[in-house]
Protein backbone atom coordinates (compact mmCIF):
# COMPACT_ATOMS: atom_id res chain seq x y z
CA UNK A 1 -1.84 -17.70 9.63
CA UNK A 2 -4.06 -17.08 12.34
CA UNK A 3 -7.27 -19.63 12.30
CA UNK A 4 -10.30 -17.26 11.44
CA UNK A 5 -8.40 -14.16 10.23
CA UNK A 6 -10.47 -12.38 7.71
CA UNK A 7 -9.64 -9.56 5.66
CA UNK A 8 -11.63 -7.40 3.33
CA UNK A 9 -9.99 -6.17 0.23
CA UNK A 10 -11.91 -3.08 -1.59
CA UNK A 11 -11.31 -1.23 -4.71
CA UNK A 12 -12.52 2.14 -5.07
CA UNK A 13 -12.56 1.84 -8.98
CA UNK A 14 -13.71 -0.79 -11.00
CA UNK A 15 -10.64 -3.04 -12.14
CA UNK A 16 -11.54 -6.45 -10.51
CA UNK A 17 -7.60 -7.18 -12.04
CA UNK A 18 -6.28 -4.78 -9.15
CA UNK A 19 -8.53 -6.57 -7.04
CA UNK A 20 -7.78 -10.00 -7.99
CA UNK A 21 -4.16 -9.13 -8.09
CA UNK A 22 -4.44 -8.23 -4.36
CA UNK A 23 -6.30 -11.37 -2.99
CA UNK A 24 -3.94 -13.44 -5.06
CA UNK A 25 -1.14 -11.83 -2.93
CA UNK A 26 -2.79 -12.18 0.19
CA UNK A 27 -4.05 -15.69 -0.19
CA UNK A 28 -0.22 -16.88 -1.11
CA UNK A 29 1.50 -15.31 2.19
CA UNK A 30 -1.64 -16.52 3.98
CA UNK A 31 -3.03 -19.55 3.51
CA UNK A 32 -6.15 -20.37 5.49
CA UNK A 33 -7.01 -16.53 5.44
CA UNK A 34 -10.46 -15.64 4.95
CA UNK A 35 -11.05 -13.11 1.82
CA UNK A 36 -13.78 -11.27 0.02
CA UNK A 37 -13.16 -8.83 -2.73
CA UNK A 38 -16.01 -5.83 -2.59
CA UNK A 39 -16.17 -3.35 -5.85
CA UNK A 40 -18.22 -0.47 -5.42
CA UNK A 41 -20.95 -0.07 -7.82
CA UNK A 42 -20.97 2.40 -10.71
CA UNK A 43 -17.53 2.79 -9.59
CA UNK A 44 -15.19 4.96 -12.13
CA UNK A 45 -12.35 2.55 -14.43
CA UNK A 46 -9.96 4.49 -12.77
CA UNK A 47 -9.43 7.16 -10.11
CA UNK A 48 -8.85 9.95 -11.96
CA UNK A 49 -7.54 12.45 -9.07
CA UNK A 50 -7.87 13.08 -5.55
CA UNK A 51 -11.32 14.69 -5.25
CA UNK A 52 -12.80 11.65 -6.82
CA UNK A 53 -10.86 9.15 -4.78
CA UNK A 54 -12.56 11.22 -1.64
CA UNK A 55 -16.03 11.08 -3.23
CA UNK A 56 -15.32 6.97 -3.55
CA UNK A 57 -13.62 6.73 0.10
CA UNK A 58 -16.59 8.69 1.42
CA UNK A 59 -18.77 5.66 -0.09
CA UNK A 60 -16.38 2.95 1.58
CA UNK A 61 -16.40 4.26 4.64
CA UNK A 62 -20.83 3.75 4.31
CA UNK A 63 -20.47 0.28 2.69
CA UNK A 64 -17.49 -1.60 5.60
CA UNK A 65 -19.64 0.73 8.31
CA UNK A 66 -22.45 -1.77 7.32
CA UNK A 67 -20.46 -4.19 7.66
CA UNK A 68 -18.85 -4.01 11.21
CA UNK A 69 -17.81 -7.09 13.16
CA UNK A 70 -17.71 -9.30 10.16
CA UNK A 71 -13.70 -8.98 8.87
CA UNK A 72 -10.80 -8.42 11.41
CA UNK A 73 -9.11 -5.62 8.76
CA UNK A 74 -10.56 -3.98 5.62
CA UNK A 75 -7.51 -3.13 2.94
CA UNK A 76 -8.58 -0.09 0.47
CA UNK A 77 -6.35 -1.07 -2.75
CA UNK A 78 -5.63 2.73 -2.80
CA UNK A 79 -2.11 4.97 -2.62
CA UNK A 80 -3.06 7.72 -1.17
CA UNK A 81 -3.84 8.43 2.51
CA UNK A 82 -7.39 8.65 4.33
CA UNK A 83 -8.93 11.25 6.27
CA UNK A 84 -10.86 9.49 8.55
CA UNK A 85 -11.88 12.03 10.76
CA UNK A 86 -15.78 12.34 8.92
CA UNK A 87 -16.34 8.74 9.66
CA UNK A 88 -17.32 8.74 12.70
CA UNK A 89 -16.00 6.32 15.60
CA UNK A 90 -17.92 2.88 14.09
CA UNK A 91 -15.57 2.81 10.97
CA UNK A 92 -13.95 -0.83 11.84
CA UNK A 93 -10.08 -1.48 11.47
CA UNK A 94 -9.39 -0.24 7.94
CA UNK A 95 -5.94 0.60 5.68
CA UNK A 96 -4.96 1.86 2.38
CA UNK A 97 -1.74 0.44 0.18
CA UNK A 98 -0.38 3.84 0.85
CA UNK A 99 -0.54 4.28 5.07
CA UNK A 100 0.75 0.23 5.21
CA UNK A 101 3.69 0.78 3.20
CA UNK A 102 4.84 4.14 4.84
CA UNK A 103 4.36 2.66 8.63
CA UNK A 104 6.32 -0.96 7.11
CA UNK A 105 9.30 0.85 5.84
CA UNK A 106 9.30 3.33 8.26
CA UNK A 107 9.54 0.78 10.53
CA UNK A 108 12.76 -0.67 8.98
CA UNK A 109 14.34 3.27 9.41
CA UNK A 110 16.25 3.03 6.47
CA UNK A 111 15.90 5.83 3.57
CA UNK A 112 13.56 4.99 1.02
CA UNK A 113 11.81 6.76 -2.40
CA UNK A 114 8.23 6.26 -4.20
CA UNK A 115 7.85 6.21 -7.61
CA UNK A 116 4.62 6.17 -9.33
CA UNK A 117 2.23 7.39 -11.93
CA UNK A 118 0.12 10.34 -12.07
CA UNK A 119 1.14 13.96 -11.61
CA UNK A 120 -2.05 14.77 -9.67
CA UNK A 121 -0.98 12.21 -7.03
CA UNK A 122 2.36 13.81 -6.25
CA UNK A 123 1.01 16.15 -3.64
CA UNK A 124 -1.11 14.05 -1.33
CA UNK A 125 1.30 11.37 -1.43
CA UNK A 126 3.73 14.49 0.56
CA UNK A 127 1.56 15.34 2.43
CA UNK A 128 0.74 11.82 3.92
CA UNK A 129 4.51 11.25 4.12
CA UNK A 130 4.60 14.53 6.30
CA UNK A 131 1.30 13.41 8.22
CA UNK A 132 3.03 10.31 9.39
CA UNK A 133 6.38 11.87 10.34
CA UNK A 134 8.55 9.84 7.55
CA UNK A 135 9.80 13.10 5.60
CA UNK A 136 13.63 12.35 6.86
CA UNK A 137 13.03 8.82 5.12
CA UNK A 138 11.46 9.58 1.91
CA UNK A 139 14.26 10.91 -0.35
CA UNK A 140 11.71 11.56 -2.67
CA UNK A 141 8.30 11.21 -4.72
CA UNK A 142 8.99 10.85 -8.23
CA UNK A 143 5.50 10.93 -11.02
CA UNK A 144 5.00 10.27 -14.20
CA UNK A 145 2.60 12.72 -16.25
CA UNK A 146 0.94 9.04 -17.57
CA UNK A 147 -0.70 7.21 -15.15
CA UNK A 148 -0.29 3.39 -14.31
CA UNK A 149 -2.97 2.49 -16.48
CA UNK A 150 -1.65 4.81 -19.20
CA UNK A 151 2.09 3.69 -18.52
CA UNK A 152 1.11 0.07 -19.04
CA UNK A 153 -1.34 0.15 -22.16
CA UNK A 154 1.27 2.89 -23.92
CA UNK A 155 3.46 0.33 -25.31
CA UNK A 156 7.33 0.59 -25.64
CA UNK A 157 7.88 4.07 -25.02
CA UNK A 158 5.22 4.51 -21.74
CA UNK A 159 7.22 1.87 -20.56
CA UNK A 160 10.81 2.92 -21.41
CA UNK A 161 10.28 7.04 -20.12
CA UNK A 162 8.61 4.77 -16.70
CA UNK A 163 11.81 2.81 -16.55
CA UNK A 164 14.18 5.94 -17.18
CA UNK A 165 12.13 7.62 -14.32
CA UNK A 166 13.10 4.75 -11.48
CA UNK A 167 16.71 4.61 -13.01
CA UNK A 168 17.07 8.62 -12.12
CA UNK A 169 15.50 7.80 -8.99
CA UNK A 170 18.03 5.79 -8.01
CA UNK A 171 20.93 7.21 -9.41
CA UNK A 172 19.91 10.94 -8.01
CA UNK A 173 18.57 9.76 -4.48
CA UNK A 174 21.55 6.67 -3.79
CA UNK A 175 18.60 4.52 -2.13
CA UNK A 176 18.95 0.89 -1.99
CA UNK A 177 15.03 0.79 -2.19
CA UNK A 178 12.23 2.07 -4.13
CA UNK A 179 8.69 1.54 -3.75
CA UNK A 180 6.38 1.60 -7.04
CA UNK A 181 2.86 2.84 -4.96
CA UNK A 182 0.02 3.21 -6.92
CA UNK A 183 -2.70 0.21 -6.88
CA UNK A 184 -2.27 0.11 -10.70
CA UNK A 185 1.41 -1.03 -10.44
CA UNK A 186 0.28 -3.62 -8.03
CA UNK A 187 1.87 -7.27 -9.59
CA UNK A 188 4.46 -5.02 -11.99
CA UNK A 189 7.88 -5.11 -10.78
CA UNK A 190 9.04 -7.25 -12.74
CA UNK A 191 8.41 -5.44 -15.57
CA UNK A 192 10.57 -2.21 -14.37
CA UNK A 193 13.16 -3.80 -12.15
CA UNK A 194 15.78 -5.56 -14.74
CA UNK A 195 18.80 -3.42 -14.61
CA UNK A 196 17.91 -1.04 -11.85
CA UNK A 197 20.40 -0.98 -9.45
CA UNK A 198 18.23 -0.95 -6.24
CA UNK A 199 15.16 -2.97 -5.12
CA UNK A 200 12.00 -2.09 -6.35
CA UNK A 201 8.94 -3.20 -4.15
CA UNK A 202 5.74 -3.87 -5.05
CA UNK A 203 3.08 -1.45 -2.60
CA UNK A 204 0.73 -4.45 -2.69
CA UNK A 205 3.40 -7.29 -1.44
CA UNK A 206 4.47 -4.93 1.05
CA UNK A 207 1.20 -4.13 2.50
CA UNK A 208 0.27 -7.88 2.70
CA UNK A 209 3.16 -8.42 4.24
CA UNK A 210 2.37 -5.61 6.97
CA UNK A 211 -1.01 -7.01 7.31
CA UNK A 212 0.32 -10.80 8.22
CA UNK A 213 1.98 -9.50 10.91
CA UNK A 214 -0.64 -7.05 12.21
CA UNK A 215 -3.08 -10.22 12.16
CA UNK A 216 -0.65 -12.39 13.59
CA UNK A 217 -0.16 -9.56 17.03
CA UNK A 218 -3.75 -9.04 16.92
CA UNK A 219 -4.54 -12.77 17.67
CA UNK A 220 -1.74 -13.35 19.79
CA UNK A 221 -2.55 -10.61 22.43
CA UNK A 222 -5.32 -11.35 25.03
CA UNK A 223 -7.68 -8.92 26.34
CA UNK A 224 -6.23 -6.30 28.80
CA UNK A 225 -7.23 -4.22 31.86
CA UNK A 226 -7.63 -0.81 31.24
CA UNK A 227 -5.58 0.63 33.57
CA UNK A 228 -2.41 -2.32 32.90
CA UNK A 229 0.14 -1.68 30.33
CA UNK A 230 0.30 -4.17 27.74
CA UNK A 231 3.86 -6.33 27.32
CA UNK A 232 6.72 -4.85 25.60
CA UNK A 233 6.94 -5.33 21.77
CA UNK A 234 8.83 -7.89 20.17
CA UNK A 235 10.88 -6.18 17.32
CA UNK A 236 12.91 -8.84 16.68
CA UNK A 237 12.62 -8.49 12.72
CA UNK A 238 10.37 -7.78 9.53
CA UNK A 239 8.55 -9.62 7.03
CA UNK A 240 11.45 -11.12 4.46
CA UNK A 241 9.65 -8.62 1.66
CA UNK A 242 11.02 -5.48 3.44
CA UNK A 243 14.31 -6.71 5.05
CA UNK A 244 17.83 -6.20 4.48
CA UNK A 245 17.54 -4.70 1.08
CA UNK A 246 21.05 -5.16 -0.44
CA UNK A 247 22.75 -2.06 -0.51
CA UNK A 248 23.30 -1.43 -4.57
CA UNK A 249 23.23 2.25 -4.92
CA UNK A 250 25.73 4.06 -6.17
């Protein structure tokens, strides 16, 4: 890890778990790293749909503004994209679960579905897809009508229609990989992967993954001229988390 590489992780809804859950990750594939957890205050249990995830953003964007210059990256332990366009240009370097994962695995160029929780989510979760040019990748986004938080406190049969939901997934789309987004699956595969016949990643593992290596670039490349093209990019492989799937779908 980088010496001095600090990252701030915030939630946009109350559950220090998610949180917690998130730093834990980050603080395993990066020892040494430098981590604060920020919870807004008065902030909702959960994000209940995407005009109150904006109203929250809108208040993240004020409270890492404030603090500019003091973290190298600032993870939003959100899946769902960000219009940053209302922030003005002092918003520092900033990403969601949601943008991470789509640029990792669209990186690797292999076809790919999301799975997650939440029938109000299914929408802006296209659209970002579309946004960041992955639509030939994504074979699809698959919902639940329950939420993560609903799917896990439900008992047996939240659980079971969840599982039944990633087994059509892969079955119907012949991926080798899904990815469970939504922050409130973050720390959950194992729960939902025994018998499915693909791999199931975890949106949080990937995106810490993604952000290793972004740190890792960002301290590795030295200051250029402006008018000098930087050196070419070494592609020579990703993080273990998103690499050579095994290839298990029917």
């Amino acid at each position: 890890m980088p010496e001095n590489s600090r990252l701030l992780i915030v939630n946009p809804n109350a559950s220090s778990g998610i949180t917690d859950a998130l730093a834990a990750m980050a603080a395993r594939r990066m020892p040494g790293l430098q981590i604060e957890k920020l919870t807004l205050d008065d902030a909702p249990s959960y994000i209940e749909s995407p005009a109150q995830l904006a109203r929250q953003l809108e208040r993240i964007c004020r409270a890492i503004a404030l603090r500019r210059g003091d973290f190298d990256l600032t993870l939003v332990g959100c899946f769902s994209g960000w219009d940053r366009a209302g922030a003005g240009a002092d918003l520092p370097p900033a990403c969601t679960l949601a943008d991470t994962c789509l640029a990792m695995l669209g990186l690797r160029g292999r076809p790919f579905s999301i799975v997650t929780g939440g029938s109000c989510w299914r929408e802006p979760i296209v659209e970002l897809v579309q946004a960041m040019g992955f639509a030939h990748l994504v074979r699809s986004v698959r919902v639940s009508e329950l939420n993560a938080q609903e799917v896990l406190a439900g008992g047996d049969a939240g659980m079971q229609a969840f599982r039944a939901l990633l087994q059509a997934t892969a079955r119907e789309d012949g991926v080798e990989t899904i990815l469970l987004g939504g922050a409130g699956f973050v720390g959950q595969t194992a729960a939902f992967s025994a018998g499915l016949p693909c791999q199931l990643l975890d949106c949080g593992e990937v995106c810490v993954a993604a952000i290793e290596a972004l740190l890792k670039v960002a301290k590795k490349i030295p200051p250029m001229p402006a008018q000098e093209s930087g050196p070419a990019h070494d592609q020579g492989g990703l993080p273990e988390v998103v690499r050579d799937a095994p290839a298990r779908c029917p």
